[in-house]
PDB file of N, CA and C in Angstrom:
ATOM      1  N   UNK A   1    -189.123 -70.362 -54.975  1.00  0.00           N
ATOM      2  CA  UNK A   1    -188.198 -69.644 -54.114  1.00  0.00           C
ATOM      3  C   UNK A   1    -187.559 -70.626 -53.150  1.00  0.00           C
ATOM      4  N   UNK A   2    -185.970 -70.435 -53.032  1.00  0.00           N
ATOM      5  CA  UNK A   2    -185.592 -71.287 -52.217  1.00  0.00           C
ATOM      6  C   UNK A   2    -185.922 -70.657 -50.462  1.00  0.00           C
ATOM      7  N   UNK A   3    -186.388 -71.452 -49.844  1.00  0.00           N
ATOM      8  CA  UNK A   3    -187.327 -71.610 -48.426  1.00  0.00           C
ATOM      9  C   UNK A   3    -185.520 -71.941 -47.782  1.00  0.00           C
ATOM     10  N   UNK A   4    -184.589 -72.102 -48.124  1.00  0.00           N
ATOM     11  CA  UNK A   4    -183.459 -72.741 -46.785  1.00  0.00           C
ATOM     12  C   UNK A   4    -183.119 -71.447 -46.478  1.00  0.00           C
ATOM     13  N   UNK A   5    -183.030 -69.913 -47.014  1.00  0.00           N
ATOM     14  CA  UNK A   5    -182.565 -69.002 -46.779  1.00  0.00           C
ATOM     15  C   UNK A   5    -183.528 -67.987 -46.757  1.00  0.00           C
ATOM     16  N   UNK A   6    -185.221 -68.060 -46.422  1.00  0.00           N
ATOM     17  CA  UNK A   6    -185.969 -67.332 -46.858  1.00  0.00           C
ATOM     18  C   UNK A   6    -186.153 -66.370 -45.743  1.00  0.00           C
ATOM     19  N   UNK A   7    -184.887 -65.889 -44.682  1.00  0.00           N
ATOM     20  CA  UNK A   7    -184.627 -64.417 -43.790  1.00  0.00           C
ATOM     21  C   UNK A   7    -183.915 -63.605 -44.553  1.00  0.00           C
ATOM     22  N   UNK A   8    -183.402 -64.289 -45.381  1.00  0.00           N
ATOM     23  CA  UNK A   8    -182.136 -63.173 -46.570  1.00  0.00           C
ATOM     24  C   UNK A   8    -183.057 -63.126 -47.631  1.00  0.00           C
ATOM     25  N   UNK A   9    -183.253 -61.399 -48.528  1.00  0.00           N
ATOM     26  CA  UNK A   9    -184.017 -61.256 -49.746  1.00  0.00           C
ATOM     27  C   UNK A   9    -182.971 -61.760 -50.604  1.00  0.00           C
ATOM     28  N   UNK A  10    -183.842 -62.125 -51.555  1.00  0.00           N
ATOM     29  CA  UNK A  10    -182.717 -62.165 -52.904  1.00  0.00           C
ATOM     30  C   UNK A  10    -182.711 -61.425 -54.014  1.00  0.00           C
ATOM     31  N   UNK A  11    -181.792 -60.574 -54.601  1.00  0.00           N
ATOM     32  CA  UNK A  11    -180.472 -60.722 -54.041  1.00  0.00           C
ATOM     33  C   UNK A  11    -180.321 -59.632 -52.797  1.00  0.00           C
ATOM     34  N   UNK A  12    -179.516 -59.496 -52.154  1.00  0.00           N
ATOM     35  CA  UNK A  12    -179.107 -58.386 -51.125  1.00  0.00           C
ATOM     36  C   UNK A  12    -179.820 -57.175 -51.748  1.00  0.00           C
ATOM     37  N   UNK A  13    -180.884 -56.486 -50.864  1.00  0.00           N
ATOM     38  CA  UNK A  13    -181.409 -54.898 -51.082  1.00  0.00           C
ATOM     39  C   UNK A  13    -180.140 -54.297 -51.718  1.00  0.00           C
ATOM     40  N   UNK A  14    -179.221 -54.485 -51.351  1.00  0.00           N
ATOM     41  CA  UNK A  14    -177.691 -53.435 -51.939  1.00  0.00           C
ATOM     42  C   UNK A  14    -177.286 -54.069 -53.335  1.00  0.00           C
ATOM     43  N   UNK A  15    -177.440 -55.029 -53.205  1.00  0.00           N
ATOM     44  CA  UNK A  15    -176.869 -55.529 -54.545  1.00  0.00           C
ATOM     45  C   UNK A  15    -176.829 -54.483 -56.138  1.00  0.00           C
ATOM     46  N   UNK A  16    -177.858 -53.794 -56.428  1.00  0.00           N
ATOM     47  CA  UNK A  16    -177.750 -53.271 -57.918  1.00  0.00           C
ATOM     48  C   UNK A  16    -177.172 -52.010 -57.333  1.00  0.00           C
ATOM     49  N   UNK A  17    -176.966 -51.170 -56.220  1.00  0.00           N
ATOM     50  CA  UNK A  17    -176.161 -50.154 -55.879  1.00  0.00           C
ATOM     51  C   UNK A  17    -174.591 -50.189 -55.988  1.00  0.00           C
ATOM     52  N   UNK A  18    -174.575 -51.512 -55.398  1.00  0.00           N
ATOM     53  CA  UNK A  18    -173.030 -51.945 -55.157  1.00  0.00           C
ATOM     54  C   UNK A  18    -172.421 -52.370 -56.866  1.00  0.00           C
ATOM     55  N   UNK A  19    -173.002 -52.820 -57.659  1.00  0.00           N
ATOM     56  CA  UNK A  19    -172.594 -53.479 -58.220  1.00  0.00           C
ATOM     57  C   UNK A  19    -172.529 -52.617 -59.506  1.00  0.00           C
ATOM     58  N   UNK A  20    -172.985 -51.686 -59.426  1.00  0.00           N
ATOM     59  CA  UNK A  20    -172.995 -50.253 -60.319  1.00  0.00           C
ATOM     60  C   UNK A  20    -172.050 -49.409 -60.249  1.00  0.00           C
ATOM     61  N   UNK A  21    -171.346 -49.629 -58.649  1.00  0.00           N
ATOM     62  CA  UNK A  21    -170.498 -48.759 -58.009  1.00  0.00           C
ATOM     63  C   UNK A  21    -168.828 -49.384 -58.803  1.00  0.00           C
ATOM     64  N   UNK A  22    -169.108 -50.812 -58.984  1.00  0.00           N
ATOM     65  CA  UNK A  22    -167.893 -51.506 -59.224  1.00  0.00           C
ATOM     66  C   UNK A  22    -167.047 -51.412 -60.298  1.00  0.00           C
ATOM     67  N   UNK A  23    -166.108 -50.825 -60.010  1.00  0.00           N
ATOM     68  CA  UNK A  23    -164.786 -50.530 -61.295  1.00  0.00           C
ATOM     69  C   UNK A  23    -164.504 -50.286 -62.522  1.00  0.00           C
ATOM     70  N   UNK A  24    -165.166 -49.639 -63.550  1.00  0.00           N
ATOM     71  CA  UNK A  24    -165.362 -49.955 -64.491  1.00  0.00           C
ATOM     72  C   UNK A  24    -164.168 -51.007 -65.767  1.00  0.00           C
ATOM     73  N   UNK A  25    -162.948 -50.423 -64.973  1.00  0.00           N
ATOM     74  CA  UNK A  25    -161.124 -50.985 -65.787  1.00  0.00           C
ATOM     75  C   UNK A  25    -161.698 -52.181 -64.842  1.00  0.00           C
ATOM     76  N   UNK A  26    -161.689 -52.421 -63.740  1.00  0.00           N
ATOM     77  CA  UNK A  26    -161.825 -54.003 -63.340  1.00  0.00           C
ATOM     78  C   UNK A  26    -163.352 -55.082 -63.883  1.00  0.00           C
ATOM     79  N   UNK A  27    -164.126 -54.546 -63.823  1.00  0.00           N
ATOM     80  CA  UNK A  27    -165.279 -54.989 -65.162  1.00  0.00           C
ATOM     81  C   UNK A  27    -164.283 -55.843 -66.486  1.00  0.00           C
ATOM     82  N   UNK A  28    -163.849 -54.377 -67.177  1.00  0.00           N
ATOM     83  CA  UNK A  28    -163.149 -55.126 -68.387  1.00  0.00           C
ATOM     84  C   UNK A  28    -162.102 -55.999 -68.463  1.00  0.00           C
ATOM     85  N   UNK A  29    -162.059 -56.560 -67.640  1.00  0.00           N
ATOM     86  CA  UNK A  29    -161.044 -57.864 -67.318  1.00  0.00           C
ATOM     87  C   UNK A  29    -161.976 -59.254 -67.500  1.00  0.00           C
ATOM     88  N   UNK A  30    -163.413 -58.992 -67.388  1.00  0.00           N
ATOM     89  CA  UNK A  30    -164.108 -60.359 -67.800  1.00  0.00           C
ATOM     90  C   UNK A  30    -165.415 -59.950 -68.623  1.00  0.00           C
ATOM     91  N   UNK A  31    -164.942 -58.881 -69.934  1.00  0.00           N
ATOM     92  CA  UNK A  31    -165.717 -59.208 -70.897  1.00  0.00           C
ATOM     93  C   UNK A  31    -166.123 -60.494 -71.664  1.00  0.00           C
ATOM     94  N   UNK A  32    -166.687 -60.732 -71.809  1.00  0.00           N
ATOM     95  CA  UNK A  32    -167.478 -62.051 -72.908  1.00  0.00           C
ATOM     96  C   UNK A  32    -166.802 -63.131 -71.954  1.00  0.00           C
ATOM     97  N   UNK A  33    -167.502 -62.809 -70.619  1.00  0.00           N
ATOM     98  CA  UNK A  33    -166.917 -64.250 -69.763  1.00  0.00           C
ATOM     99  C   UNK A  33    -168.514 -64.016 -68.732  1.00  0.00           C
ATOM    100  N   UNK A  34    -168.371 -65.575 -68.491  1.00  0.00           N
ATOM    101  CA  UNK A  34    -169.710 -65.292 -67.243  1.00  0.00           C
ATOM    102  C   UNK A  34    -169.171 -65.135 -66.176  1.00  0.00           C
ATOM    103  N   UNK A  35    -169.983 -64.580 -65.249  1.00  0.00           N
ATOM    104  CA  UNK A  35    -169.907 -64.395 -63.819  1.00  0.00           C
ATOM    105  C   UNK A  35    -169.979 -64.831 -62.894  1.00  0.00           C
ATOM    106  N   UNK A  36    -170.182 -64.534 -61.591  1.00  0.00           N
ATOM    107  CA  UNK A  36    -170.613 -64.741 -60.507  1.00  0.00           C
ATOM    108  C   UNK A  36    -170.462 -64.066 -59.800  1.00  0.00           C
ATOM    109  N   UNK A  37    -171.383 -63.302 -59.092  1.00  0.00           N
ATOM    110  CA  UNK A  37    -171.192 -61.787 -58.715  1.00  0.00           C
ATOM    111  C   UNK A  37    -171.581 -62.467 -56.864  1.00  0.00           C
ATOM    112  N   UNK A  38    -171.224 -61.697 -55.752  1.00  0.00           N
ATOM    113  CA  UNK A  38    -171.137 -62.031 -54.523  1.00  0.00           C
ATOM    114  C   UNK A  38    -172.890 -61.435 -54.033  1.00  0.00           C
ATOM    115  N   UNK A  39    -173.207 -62.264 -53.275  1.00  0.00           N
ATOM    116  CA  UNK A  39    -174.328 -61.875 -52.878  1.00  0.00           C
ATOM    117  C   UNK A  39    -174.351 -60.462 -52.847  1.00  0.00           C
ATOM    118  N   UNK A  40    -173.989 -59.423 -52.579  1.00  0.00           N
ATOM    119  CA  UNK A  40    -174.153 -58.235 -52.193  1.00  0.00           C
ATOM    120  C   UNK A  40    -173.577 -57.223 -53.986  1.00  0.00           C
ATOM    121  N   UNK A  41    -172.864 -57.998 -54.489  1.00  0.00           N
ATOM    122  CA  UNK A  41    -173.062 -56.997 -55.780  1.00  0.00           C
ATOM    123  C   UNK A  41    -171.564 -56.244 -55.080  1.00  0.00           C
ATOM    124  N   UNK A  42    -170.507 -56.284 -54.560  1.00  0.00           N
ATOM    125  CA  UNK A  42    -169.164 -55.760 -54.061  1.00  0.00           C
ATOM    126  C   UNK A  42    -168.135 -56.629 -55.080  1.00  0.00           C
ATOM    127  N   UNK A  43    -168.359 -57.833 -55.442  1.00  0.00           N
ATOM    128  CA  UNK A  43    -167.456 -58.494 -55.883  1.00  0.00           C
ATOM    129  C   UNK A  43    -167.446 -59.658 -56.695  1.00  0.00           C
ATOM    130  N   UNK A  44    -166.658 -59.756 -57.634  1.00  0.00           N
ATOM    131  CA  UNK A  44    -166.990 -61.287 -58.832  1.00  0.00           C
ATOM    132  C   UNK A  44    -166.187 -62.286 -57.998  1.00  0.00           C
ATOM    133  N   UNK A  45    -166.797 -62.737 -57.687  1.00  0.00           N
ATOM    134  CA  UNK A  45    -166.334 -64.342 -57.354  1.00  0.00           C
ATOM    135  C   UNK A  45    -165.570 -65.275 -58.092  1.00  0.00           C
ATOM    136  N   UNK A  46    -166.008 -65.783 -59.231  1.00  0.00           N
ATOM    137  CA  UNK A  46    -165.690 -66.826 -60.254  1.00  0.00           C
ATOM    138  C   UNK A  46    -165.710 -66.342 -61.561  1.00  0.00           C
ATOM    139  N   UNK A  47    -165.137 -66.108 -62.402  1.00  0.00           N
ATOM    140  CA  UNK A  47    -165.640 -66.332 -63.859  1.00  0.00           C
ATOM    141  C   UNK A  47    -164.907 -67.337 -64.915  1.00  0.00           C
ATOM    142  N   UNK A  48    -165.681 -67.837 -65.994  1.00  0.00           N
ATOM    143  CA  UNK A  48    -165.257 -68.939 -66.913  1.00  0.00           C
ATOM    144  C   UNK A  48    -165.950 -68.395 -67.726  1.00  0.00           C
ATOM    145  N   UNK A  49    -165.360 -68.634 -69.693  1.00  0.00           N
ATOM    146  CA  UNK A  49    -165.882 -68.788 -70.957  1.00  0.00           C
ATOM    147  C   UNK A  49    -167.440 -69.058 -70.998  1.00  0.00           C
ATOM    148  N   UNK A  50    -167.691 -70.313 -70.151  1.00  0.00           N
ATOM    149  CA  UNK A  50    -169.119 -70.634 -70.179  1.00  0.00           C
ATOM    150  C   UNK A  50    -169.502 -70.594 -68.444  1.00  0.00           C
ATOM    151  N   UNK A  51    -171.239 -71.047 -68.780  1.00  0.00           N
ATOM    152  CA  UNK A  51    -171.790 -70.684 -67.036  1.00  0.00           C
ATOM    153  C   UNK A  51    -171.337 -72.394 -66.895  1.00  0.00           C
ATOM    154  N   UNK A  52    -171.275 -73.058 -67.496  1.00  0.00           N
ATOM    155  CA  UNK A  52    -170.665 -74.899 -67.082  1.00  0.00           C
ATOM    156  C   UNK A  52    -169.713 -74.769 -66.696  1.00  0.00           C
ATOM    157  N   UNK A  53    -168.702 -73.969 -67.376  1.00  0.00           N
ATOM    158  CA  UNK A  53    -167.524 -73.950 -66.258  1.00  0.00           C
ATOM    159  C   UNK A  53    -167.883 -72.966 -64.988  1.00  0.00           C
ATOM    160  N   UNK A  54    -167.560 -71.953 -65.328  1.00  0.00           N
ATOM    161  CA  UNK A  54    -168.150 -71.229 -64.206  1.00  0.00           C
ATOM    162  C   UNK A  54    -169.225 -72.066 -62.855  1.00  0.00           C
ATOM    163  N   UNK A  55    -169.857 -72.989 -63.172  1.00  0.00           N
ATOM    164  CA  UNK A  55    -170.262 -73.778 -61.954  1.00  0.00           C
ATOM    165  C   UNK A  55    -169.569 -74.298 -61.319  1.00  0.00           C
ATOM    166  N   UNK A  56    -168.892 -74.973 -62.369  1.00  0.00           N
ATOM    167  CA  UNK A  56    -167.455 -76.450 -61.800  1.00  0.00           C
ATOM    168  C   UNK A  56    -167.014 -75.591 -61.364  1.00  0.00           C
ATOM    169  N   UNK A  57    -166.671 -74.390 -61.820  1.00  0.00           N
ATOM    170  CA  UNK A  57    -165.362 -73.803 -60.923  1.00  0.00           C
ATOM    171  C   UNK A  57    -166.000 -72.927 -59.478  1.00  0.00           C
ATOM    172  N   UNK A  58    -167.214 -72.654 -59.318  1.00  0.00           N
ATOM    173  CA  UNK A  58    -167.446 -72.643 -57.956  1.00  0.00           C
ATOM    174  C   UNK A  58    -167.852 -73.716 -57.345  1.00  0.00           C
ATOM    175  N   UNK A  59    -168.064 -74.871 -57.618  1.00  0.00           N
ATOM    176  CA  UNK A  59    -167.906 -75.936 -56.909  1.00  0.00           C
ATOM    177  C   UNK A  59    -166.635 -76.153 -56.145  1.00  0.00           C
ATOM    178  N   UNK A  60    -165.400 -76.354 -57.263  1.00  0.00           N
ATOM    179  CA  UNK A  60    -163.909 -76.161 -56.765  1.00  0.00           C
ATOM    180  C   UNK A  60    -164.030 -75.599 -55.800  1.00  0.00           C
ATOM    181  N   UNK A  61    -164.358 -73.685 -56.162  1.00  0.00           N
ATOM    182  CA  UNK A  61    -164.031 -73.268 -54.937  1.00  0.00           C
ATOM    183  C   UNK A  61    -164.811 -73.213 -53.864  1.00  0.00           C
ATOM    184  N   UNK A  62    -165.751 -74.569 -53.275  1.00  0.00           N
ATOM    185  CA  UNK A  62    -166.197 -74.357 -52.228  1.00  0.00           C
ATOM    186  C   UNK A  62    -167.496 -73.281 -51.936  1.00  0.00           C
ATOM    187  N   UNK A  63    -167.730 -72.624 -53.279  1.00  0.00           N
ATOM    188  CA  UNK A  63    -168.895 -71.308 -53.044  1.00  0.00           C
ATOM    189  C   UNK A  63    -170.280 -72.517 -53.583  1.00  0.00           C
ATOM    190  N   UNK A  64    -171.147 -71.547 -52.694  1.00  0.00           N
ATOM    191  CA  UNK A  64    -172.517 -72.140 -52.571  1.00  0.00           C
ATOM    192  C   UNK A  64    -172.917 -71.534 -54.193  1.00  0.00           C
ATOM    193  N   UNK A  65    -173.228 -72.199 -55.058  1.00  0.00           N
ATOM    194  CA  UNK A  65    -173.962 -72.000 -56.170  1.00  0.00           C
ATOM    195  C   UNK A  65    -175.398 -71.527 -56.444  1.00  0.00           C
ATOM    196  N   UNK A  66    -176.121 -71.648 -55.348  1.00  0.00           N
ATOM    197  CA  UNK A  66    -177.292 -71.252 -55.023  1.00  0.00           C
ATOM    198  C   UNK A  66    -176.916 -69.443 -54.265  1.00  0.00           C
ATOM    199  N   UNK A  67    -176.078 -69.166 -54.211  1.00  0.00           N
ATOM    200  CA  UNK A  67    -175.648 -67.886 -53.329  1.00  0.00           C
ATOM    201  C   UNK A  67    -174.731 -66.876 -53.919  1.00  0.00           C
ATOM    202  N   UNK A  68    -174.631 -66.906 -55.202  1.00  0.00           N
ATOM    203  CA  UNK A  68    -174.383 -66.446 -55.923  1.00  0.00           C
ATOM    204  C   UNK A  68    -175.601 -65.147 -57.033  1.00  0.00           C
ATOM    205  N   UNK A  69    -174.740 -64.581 -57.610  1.00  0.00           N
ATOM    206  CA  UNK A  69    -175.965 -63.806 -58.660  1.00  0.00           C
ATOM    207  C   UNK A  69    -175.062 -63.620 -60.329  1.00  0.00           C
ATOM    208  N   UNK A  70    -175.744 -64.978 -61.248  1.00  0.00           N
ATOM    209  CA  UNK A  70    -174.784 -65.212 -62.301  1.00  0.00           C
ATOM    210  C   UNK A  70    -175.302 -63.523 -63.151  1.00  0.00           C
ATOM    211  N   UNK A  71    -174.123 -63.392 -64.526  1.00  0.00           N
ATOM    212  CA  UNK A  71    -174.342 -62.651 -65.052  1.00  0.00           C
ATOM    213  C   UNK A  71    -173.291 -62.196 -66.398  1.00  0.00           C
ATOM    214  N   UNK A  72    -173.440 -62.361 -67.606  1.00  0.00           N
ATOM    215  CA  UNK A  72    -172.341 -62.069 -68.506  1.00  0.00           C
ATOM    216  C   UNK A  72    -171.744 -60.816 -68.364  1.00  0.00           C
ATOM    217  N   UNK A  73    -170.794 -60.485 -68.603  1.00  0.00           N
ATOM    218  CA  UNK A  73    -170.305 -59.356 -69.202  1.00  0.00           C
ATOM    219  C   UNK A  73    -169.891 -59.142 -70.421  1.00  0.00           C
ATOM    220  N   UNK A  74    -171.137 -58.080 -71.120  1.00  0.00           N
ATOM    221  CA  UNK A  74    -170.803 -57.418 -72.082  1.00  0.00           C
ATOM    222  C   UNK A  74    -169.996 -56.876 -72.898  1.00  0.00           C
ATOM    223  N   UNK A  75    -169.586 -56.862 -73.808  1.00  0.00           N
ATOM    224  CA  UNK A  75    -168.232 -55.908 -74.658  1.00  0.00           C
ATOM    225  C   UNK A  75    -168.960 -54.682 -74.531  1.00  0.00           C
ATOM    226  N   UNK A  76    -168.793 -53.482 -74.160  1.00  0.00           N
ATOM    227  CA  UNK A  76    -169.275 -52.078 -73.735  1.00  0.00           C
ATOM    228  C   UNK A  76    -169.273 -51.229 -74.998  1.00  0.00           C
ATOM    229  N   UNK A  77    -168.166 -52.161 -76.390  1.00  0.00           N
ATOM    230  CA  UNK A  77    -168.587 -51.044 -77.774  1.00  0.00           C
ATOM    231  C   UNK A  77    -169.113 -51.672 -78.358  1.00  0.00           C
ATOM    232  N   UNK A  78    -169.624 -52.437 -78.257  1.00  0.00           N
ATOM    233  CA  UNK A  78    -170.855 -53.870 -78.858  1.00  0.00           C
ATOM    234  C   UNK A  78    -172.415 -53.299 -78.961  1.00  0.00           C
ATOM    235  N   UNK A  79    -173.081 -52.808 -79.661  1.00  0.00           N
ATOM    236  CA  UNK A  79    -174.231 -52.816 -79.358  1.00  0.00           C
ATOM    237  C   UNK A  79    -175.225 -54.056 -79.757  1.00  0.00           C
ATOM    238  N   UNK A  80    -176.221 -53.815 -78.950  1.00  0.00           N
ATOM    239  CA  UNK A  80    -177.058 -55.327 -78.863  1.00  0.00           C
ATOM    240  C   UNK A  80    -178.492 -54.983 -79.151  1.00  0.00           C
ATOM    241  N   UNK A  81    -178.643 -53.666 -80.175  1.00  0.00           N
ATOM    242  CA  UNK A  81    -180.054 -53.121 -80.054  1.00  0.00           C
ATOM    243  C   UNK A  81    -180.074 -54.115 -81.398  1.00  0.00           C
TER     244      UNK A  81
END
């Protein structure tokens, strides 16, 4: 467990509320792309093809990589059983 932030749980208590709550038409804008979802599960931050880009590209933008909550998005008529 990272100890530099260990007053904040991880991820945010709200996080799987919020992030359930989130858009479903704005979701499908980054199927079969990775994520980066905002500490609190309100908002995608970054996404790229792969999580390698997706790093570089929150590096670019200045976001803490450690403060993040990665995560793919699914094709929703895909089943994966």
């Amino acid at each position: 467990m990272n100890k530099a932030f260990s007053d904040v749980p991880w991820p945010d208590p709200h996080f799987d509320d919020n992030q359930s709550k989130f858009p479903p038409e704005e979701l499908g804008k980054y199927v079969g792309q990775q994520v980066a979802w905002s500490w609190d599960g309100t908002r995608i931050l970054a996404h790229a093809p792969t999580h390698e880009e997706l790093y570089r590209k929150l590096l670019d933008l200045g976001i803490d990589t450690q403060r993040v909550v990665y995560d793919h998005v699914d094709d929703p008529k895909v089943s994966h059983l």
